[in-house]
N, C-alpha and C. Protein backbone atom coordinates (compact mmCIF):
# COMPACT_ATOMS: atom_id res chain seq x y z
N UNK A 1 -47.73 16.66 -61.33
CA UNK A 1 -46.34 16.49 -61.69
C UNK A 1 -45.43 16.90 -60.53
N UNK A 2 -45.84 18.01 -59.35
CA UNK A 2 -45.24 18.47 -58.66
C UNK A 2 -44.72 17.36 -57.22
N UNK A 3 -45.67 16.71 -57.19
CA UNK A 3 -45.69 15.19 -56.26
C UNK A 3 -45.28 14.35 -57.18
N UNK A 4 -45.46 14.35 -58.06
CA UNK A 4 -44.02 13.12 -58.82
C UNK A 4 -42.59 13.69 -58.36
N UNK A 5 -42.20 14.58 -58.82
CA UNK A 5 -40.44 14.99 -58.35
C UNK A 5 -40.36 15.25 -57.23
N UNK A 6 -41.13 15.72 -56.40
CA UNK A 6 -41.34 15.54 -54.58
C UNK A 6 -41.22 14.00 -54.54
N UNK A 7 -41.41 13.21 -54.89
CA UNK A 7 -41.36 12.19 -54.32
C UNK A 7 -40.33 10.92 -55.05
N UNK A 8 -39.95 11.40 -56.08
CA UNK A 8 -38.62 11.19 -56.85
C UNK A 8 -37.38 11.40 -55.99
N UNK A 9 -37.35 13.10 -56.18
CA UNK A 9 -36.28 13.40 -55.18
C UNK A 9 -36.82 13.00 -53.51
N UNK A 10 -37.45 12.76 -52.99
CA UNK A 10 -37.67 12.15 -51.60
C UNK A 10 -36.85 10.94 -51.63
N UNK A 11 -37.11 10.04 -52.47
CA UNK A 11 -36.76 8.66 -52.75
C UNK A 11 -35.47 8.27 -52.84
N UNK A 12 -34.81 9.01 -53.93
CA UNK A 12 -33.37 9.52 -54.10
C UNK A 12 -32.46 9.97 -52.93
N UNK A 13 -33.16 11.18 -52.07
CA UNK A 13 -32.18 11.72 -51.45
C UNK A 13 -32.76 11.10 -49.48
N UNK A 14 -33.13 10.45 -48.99
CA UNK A 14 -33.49 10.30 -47.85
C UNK A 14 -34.96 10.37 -47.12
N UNK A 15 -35.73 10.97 -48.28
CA UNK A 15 -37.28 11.20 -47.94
C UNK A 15 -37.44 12.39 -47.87
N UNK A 16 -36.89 13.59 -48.67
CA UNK A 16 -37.10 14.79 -48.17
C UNK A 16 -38.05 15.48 -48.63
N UNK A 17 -39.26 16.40 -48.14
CA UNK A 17 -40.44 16.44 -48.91
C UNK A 17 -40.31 17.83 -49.06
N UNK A 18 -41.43 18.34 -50.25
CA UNK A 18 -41.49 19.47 -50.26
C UNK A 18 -41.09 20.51 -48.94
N UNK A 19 -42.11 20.10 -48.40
CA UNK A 19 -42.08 21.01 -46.78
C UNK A 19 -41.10 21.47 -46.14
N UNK A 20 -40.09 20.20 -46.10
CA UNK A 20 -38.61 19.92 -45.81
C UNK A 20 -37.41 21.07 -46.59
N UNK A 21 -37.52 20.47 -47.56
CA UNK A 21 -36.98 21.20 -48.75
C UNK A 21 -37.33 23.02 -48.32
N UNK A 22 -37.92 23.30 -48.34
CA UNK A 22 -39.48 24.66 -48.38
C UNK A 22 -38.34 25.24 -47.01
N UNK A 23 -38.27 24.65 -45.73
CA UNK A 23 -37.84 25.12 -44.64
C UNK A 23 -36.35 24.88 -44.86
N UNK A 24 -35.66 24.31 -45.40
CA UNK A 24 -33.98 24.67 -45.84
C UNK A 24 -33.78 25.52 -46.36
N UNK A 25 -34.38 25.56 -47.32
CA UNK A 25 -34.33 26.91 -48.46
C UNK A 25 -34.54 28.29 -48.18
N UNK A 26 -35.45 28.13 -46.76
CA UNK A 26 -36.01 29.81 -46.48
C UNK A 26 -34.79 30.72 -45.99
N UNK A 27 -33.67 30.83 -45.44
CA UNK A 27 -32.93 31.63 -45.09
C UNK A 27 -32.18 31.69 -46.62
N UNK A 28 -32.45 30.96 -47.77
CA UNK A 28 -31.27 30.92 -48.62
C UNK A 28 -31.62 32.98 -49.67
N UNK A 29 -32.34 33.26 -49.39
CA UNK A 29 -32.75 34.44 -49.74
C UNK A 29 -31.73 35.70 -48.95
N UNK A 30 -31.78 35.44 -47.64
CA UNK A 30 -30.78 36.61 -46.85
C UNK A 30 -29.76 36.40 -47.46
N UNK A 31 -28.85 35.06 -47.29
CA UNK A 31 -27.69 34.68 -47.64
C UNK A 31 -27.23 35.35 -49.33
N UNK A 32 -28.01 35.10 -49.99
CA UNK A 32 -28.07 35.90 -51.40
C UNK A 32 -28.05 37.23 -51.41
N UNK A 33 -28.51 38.12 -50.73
CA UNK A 33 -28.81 39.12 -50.31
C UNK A 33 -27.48 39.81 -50.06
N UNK A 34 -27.04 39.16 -48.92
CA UNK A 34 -25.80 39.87 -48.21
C UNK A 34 -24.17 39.56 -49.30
N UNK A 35 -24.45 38.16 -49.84
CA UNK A 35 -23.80 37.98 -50.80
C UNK A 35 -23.69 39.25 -52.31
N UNK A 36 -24.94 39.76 -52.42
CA UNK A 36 -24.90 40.43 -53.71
C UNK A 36 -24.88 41.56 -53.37
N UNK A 37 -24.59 42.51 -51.75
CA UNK A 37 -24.59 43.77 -51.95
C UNK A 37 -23.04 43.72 -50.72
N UNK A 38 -22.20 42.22 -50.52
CA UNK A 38 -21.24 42.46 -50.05
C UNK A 38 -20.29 43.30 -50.29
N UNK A 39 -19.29 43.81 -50.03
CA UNK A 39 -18.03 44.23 -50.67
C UNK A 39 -17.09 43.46 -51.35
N UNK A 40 -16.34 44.07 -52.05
CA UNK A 40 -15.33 43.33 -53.02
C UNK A 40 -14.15 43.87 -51.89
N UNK A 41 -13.15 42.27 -51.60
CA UNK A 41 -11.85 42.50 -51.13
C UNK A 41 -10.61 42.47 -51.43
N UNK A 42 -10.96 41.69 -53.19
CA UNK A 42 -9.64 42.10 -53.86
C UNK A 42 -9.65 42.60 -54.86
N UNK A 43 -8.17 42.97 -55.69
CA UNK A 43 -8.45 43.13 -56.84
C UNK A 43 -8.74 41.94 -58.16
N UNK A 44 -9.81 42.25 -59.30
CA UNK A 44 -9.81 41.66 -59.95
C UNK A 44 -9.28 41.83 -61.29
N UNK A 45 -7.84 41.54 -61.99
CA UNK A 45 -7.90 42.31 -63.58
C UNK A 45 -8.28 41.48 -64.40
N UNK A 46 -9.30 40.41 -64.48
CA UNK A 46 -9.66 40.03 -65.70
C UNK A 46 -11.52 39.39 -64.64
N UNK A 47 -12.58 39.94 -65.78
CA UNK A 47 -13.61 39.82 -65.48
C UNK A 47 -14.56 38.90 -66.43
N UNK A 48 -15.25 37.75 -66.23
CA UNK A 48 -15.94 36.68 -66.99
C UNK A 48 -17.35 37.32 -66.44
N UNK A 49 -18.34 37.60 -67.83
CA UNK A 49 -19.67 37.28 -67.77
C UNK A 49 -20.12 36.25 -68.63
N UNK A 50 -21.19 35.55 -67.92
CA UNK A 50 -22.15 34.35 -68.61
C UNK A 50 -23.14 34.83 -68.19
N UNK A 51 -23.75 33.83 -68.62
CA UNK A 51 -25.71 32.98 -68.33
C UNK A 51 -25.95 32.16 -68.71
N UNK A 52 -27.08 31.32 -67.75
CA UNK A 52 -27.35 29.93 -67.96
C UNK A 52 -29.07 30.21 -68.21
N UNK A 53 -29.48 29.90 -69.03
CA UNK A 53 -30.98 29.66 -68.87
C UNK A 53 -31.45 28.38 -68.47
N UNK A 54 -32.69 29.33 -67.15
CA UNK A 54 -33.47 28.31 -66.06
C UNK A 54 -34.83 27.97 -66.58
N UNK A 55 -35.00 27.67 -65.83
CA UNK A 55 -36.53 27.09 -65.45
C UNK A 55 -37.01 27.24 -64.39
N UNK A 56 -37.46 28.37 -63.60
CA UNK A 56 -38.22 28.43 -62.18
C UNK A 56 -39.61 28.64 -62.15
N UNK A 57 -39.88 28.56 -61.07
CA UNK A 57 -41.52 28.75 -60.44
C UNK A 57 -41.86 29.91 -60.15
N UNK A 58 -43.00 30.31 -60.79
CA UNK A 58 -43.28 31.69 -60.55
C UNK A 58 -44.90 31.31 -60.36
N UNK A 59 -45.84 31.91 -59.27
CA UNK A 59 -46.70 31.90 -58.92
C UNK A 59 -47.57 30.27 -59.16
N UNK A 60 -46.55 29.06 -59.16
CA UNK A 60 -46.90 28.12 -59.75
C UNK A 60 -46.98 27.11 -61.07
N UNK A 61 -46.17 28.50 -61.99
CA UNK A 61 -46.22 28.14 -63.60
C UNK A 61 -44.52 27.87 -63.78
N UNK A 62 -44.36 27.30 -64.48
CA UNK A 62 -42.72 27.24 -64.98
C UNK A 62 -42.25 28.16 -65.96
N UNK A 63 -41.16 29.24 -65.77
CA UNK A 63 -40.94 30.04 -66.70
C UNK A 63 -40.07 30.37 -66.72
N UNK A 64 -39.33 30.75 -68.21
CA UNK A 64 -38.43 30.51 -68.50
C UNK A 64 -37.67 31.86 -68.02
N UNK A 65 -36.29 31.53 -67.78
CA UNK A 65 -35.82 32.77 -66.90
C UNK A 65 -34.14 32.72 -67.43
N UNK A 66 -33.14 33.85 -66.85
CA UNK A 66 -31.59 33.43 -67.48
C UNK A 66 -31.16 34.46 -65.81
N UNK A 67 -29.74 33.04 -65.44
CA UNK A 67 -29.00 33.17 -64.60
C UNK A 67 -27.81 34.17 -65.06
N UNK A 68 -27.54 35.24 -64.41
CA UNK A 68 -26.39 35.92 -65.14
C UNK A 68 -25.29 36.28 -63.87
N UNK A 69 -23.96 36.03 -64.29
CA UNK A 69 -23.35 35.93 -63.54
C UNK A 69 -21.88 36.18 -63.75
N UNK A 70 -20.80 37.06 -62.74
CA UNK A 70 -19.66 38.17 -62.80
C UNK A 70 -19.29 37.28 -61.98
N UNK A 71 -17.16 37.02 -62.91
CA UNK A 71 -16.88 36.23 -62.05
C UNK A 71 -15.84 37.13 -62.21
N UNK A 72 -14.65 37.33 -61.02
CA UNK A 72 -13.57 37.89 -60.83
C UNK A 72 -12.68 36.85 -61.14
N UNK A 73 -11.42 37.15 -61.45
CA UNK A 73 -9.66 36.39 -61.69
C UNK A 73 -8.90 37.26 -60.77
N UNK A 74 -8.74 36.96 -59.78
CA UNK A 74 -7.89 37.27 -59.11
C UNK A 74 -6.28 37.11 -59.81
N UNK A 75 -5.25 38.01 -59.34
CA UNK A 75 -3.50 37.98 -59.78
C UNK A 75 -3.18 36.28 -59.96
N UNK A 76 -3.52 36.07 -58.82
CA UNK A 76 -3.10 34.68 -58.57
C UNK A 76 -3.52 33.01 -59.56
N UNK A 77 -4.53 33.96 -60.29
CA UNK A 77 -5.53 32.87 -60.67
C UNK A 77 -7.01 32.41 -60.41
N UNK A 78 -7.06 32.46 -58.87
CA UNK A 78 -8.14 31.87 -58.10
C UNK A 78 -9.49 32.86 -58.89
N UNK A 79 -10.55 32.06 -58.94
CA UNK A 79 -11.96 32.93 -59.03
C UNK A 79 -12.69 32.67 -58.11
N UNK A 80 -13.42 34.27 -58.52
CA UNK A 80 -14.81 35.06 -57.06
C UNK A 80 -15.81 34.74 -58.28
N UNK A 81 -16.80 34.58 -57.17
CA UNK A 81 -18.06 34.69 -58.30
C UNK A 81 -18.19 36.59 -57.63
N UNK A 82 -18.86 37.36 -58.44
CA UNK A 82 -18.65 38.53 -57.83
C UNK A 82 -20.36 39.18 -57.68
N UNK A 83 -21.25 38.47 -58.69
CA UNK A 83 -22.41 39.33 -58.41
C UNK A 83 -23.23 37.80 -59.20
N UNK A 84 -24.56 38.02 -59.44
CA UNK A 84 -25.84 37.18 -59.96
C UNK A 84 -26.98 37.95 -60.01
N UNK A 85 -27.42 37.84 -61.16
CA UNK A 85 -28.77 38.12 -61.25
C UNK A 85 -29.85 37.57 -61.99
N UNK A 86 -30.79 36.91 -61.74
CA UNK A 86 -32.25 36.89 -62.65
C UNK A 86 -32.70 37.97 -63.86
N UNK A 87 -32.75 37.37 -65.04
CA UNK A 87 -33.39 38.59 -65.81
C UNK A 87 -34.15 37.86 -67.40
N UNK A 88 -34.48 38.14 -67.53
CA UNK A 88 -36.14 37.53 -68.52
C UNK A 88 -35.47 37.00 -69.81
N UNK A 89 -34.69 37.14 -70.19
CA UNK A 89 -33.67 36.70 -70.90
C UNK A 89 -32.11 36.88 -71.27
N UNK A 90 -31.90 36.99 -72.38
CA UNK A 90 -29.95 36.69 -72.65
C UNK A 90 -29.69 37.90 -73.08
N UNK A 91 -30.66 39.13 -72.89
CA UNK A 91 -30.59 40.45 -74.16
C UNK A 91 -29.74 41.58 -73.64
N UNK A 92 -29.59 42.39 -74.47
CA UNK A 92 -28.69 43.64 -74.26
C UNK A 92 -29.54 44.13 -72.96
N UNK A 93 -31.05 44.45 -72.98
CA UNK A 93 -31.54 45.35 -71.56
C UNK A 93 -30.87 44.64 -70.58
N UNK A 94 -31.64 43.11 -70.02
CA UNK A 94 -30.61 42.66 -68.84
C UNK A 94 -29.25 42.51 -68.64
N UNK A 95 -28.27 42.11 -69.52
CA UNK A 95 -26.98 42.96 -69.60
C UNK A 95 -26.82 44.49 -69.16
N UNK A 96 -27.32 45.18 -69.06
CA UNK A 96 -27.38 46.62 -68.86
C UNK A 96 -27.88 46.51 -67.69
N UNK A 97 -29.00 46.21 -67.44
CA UNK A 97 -29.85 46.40 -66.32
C UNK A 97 -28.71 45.31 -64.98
N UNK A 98 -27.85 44.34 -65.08
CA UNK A 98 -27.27 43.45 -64.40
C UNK A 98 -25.55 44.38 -64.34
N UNK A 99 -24.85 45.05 -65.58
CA UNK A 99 -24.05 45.64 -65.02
C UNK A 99 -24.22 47.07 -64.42
């Protein structure tokens, strides 16, 4: 199945293969990194939490996972995303464990 959507999305987007894909993606880990232990530069007075439940790859298997995610409102209006985290589901621990 994994060479079916490798080669779906290849088809779709220009030919891009796993491998391809595999070597774009590798710095996207720092970038997350520096993103989630940046500083905050403004103020925020009104704060949005969600989650989206995923579907990622873990040692090869698909499992089910939840995106959680702090967004700032700036005075003005404009929104920050302000933090993200992975956590095993939608429950009070990862809520806790994410603020």
């Amino acid at each position: 199945m994994d060479m079916e959507v490798t080669q779906k999305v290849g088809a779709a987007s220009g030919g891009h293969t796993a491998t391809r894909t595999n070597y774009r993606c590798s710095g996207l880990d720092e970038m997350v990194g520096q993103f989630r232990n940046g500083p905050l530069d403004s103020h925020h007075p009104e704060l949005w939490l969600d989650a989206v439940s995923l579907k990622v790859r873990e040692n090869g298997h698909l499992v089910s996972t939840v995106l959680v995610v702090q967004i700032g409102v700036r005075g003005n209006g404009e929104r920050e995303a302000l933090g993200l985290d992975l956590g095993p589901s939608e429950n009070g621990a990862s809520w806790l464990a994410f603020l």
